[in-house]
N, C-alpha and C. Protein backbone atom coordinates (compact mmCIF):
# COMPACT_ATOMS: atom_id res chain seq x y z
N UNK A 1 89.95 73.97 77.65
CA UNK A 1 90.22 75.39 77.56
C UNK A 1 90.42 75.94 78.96
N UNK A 2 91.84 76.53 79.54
CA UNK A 2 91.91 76.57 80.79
C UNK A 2 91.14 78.29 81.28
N UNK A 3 90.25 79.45 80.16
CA UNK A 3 89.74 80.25 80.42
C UNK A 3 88.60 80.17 80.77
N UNK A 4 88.10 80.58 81.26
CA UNK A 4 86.23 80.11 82.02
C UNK A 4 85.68 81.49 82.58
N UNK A 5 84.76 81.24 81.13
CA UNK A 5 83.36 82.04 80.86
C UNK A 5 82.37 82.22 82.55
N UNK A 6 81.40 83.09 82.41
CA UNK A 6 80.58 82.51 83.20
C UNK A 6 79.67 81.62 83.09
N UNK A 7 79.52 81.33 81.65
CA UNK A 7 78.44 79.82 81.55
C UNK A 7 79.39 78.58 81.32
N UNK A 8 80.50 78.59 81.26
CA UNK A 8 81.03 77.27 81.82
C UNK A 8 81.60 77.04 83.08
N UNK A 9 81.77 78.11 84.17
CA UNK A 9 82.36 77.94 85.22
C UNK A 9 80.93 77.91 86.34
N UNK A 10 79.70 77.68 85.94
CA UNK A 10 78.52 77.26 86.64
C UNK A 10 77.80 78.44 87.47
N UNK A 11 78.20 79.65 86.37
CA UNK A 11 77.45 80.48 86.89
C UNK A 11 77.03 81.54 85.38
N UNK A 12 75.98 81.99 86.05
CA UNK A 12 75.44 82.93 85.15
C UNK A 12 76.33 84.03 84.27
N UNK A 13 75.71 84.04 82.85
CA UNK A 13 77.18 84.71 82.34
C UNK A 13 77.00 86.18 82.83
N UNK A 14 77.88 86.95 83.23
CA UNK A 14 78.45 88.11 83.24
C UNK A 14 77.91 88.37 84.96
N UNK A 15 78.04 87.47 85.66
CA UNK A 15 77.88 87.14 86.89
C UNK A 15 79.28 87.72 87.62
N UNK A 16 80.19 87.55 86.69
CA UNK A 16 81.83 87.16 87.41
C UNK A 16 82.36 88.68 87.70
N UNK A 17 83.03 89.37 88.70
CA UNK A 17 83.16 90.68 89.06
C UNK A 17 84.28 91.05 87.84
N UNK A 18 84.08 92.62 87.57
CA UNK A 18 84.96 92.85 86.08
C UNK A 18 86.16 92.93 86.61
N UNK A 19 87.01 92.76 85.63
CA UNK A 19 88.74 92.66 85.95
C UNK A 19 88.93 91.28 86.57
N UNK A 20 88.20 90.22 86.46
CA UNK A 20 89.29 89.02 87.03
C UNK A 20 88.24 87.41 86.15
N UNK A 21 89.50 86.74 86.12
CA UNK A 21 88.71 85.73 85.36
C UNK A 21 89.87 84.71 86.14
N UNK A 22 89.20 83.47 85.86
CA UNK A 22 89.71 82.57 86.60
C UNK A 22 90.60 81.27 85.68
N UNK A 23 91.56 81.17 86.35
CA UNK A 23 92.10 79.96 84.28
C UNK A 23 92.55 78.64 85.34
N UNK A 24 92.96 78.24 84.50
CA UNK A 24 93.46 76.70 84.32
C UNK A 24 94.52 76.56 85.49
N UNK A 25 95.55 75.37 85.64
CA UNK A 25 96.51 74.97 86.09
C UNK A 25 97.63 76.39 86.12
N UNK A 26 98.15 76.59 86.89
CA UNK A 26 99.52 77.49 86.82
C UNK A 26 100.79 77.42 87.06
N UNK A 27 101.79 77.43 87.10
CA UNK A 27 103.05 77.22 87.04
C UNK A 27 103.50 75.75 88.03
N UNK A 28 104.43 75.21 88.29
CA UNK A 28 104.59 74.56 88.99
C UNK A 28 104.88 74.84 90.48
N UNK A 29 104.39 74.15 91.42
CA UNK A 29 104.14 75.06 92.47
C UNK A 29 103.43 76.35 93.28
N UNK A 30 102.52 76.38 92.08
CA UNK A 30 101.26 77.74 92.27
C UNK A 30 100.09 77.00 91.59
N UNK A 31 99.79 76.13 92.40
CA UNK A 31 98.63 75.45 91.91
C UNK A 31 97.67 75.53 93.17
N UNK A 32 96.48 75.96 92.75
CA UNK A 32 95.23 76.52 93.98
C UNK A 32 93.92 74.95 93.74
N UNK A 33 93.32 75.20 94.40
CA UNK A 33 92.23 74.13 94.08
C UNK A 33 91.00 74.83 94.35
N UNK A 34 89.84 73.90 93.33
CA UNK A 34 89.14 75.04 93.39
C UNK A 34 87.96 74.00 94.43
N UNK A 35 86.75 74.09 94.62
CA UNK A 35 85.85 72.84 95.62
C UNK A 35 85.37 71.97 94.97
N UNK A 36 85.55 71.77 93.08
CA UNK A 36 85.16 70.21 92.61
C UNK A 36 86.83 69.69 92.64
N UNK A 37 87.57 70.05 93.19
CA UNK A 37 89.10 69.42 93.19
C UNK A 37 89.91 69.79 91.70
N UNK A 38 89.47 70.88 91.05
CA UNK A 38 90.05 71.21 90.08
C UNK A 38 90.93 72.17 90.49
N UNK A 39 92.04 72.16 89.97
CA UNK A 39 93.41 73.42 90.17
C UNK A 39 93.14 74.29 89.01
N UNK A 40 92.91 75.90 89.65
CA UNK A 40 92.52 76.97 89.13
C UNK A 40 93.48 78.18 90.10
N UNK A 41 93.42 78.94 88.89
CA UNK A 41 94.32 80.26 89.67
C UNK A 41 93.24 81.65 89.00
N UNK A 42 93.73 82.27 89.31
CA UNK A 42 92.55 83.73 89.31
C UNK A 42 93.65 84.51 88.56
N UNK A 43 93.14 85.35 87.01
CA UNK A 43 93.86 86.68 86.66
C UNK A 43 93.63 88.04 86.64
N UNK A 44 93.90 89.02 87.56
CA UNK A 44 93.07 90.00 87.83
C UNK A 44 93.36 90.89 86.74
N UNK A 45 92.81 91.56 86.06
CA UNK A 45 93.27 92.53 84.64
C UNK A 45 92.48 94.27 85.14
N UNK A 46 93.31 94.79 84.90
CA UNK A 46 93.19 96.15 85.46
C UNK A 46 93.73 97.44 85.13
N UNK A 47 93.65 98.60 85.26
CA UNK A 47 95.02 99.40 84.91
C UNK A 47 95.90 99.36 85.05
N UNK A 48 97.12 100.26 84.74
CA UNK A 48 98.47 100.52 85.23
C UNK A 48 98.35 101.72 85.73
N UNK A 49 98.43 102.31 86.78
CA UNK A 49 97.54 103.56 87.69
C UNK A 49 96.67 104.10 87.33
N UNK A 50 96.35 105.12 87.53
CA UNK A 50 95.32 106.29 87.95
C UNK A 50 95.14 107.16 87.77
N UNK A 51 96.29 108.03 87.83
CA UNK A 51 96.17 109.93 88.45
C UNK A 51 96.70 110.04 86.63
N UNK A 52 95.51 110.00 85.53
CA UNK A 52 95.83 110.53 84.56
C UNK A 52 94.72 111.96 84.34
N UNK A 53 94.99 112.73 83.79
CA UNK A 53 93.94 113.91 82.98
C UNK A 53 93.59 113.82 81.96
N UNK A 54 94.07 112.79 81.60
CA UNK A 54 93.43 112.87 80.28
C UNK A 54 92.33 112.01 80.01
N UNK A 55 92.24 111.05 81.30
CA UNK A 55 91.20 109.93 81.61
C UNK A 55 89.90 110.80 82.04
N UNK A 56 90.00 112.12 82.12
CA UNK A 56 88.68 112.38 82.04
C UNK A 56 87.87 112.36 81.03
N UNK A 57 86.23 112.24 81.60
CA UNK A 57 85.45 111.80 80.19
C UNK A 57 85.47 110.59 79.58
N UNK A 58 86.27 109.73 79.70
CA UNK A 58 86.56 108.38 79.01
C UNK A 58 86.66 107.65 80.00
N UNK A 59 87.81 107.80 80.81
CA UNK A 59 87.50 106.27 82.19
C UNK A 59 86.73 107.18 83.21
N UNK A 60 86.86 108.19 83.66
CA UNK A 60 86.25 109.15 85.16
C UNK A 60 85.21 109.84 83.93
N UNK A 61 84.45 110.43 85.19
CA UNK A 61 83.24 111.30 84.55
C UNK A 61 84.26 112.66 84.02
N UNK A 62 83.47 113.17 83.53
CA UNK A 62 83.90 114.62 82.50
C UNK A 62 83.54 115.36 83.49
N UNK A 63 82.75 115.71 84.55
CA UNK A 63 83.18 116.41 85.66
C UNK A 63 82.74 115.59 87.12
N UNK A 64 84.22 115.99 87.82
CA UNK A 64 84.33 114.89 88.92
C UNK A 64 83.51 116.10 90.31
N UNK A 65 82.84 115.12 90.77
CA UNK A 65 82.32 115.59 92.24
C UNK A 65 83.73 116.37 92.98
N UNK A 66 83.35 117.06 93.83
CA UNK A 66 84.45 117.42 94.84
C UNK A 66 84.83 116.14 95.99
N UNK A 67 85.81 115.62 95.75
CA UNK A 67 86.01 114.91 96.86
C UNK A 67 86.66 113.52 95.67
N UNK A 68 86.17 113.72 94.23
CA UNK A 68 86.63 112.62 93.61
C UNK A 68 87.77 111.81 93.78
N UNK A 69 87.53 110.47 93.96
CA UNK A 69 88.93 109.80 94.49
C UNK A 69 89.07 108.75 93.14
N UNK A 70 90.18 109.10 92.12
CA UNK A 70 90.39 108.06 91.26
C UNK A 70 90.31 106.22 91.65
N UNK A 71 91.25 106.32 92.62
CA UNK A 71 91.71 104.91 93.00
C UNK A 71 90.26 104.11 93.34
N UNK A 72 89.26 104.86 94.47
CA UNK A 72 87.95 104.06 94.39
C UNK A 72 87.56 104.05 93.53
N UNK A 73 86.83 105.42 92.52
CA UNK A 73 86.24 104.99 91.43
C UNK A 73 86.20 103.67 90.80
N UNK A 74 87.87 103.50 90.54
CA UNK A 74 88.01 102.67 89.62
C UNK A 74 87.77 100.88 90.22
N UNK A 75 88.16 100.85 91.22
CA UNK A 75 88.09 99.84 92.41
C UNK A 75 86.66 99.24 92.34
N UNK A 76 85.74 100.26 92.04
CA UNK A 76 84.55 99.57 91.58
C UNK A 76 84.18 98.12 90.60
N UNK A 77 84.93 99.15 89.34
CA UNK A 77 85.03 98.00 88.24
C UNK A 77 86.26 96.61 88.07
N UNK A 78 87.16 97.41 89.12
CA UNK A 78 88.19 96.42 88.90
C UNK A 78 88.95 95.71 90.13
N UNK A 79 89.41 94.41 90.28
CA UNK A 79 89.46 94.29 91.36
C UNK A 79 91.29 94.43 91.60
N UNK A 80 91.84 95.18 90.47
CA UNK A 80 93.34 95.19 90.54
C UNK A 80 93.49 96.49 89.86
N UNK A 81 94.73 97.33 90.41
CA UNK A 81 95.18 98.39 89.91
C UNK A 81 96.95 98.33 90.29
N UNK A 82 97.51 98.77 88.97
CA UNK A 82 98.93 98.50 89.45
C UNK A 82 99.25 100.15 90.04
N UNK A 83 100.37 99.80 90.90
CA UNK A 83 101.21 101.62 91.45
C UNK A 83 102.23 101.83 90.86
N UNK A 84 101.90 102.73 89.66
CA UNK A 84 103.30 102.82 89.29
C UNK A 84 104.28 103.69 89.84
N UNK A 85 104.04 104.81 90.73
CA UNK A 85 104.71 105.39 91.32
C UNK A 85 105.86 104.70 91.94
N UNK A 86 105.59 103.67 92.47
CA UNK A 86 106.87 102.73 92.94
C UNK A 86 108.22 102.20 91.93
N UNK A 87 107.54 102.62 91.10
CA UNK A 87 108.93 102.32 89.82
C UNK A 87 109.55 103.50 90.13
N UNK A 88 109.58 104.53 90.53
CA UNK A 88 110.25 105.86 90.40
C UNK A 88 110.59 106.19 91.79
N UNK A 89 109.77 105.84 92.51
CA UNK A 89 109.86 106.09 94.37
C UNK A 89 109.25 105.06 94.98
N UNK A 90 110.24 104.69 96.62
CA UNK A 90 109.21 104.01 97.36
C UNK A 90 108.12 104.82 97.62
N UNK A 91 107.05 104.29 98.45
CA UNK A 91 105.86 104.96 98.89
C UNK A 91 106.11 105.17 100.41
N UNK A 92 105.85 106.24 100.33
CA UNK A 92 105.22 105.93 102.34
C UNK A 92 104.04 105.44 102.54
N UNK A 93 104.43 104.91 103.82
CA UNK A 93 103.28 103.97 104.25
C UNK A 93 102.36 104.79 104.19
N UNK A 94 102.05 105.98 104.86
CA UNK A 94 101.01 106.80 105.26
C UNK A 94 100.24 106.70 103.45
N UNK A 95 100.92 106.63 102.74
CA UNK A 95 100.36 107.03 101.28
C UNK A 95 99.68 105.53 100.92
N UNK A 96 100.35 104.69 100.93
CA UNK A 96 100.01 103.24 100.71
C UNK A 96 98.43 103.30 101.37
N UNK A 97 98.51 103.51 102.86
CA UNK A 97 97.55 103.43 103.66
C UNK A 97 95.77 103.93 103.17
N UNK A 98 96.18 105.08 102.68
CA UNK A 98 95.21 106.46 102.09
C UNK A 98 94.82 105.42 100.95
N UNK A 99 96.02 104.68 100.02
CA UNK A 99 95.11 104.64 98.82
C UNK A 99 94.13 103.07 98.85
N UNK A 100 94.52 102.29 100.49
CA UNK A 100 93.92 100.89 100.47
C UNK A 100 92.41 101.43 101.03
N UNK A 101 92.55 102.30 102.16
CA UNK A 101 91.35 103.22 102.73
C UNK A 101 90.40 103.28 101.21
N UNK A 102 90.65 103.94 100.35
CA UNK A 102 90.30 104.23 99.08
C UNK A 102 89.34 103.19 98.00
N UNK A 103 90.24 101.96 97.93
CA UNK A 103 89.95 100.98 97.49
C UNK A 103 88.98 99.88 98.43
N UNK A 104 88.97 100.39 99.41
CA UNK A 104 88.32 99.47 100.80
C UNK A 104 86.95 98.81 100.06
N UNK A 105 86.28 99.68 99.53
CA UNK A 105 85.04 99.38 98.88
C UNK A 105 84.80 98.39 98.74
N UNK A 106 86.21 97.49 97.81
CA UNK A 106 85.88 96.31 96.78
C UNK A 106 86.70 95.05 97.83
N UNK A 107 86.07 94.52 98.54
CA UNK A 107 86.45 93.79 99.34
C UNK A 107 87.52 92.41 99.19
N UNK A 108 87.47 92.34 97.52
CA UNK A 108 87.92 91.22 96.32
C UNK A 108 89.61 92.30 95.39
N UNK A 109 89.55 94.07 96.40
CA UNK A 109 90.80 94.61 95.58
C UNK A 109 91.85 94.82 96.06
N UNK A 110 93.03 94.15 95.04
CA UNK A 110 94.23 94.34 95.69
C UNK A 110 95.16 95.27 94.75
N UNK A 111 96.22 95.93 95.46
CA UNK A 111 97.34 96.69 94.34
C UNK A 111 97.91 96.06 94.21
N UNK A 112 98.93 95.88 92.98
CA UNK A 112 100.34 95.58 92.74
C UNK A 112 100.88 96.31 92.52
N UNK A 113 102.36 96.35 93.06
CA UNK A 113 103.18 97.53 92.92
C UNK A 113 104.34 97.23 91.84
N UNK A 114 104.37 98.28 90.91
CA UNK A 114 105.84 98.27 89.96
C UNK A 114 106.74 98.58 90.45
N UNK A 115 108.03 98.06 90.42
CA UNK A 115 109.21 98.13 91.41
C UNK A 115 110.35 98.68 90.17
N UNK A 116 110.83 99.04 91.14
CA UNK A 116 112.39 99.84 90.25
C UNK A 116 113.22 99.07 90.29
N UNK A 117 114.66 99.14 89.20
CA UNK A 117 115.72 98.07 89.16
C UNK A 117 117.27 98.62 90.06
């Protein structure tokens, strides 16, 4: 089974940080190794952005502190968040910058960006 629990991947279950699980063999030519010499790749599972209102109460608290920053919040629980703003616009850097500042927290988080055609 190339999905792995935390009691078969030799650690305590629910040990493993939320949003990422680790699988099997991967494509040809994207093969990682893991330190018993097994080839493993990592799947990070996460949102598709952020800046919703209606996510209050349900993903954000029902009332946010002053200063509330979606992108950390969530960075907590997850170690991936996609940008969808990039499907519609590039970003400026300065903006990119603000929202990694943001996410800094989770030392294990990265964005992916949705791209336009």
């Amino acid at each position: 089974m190339p999905w792995k629990t935390g009691e078969d991947s030799g650690r305590e279950r629910g040990s493993r940080q939320a949003g990422s699980a680790e699988v099997g063999e991967g494509p040809k030519g994207m093969k990682g190794e893991s330190a018993e010499g097994r080839s493993t790749k990592e799947v990070r599972v996460g949102p598709a952005g952020w800046s919703y209102t209606d996510w209050a109460g349900i993903v954000y608290p029902a009332r946010k502190e002053k200063g509330f920053r979606e992108a950390e919040y969530l960075a907590r629980y997850f170690d991936v968040i996609e940008i969808n703003t990039t499907f519609y616009n590039p970003v400026r850097a300065e903006m990119a910058e603000r929202w990694a500042e943001q996410a800094g927290g989770n030392p294990r988080f990265q964005f992916t960006a949705k791209l336009w055609q």
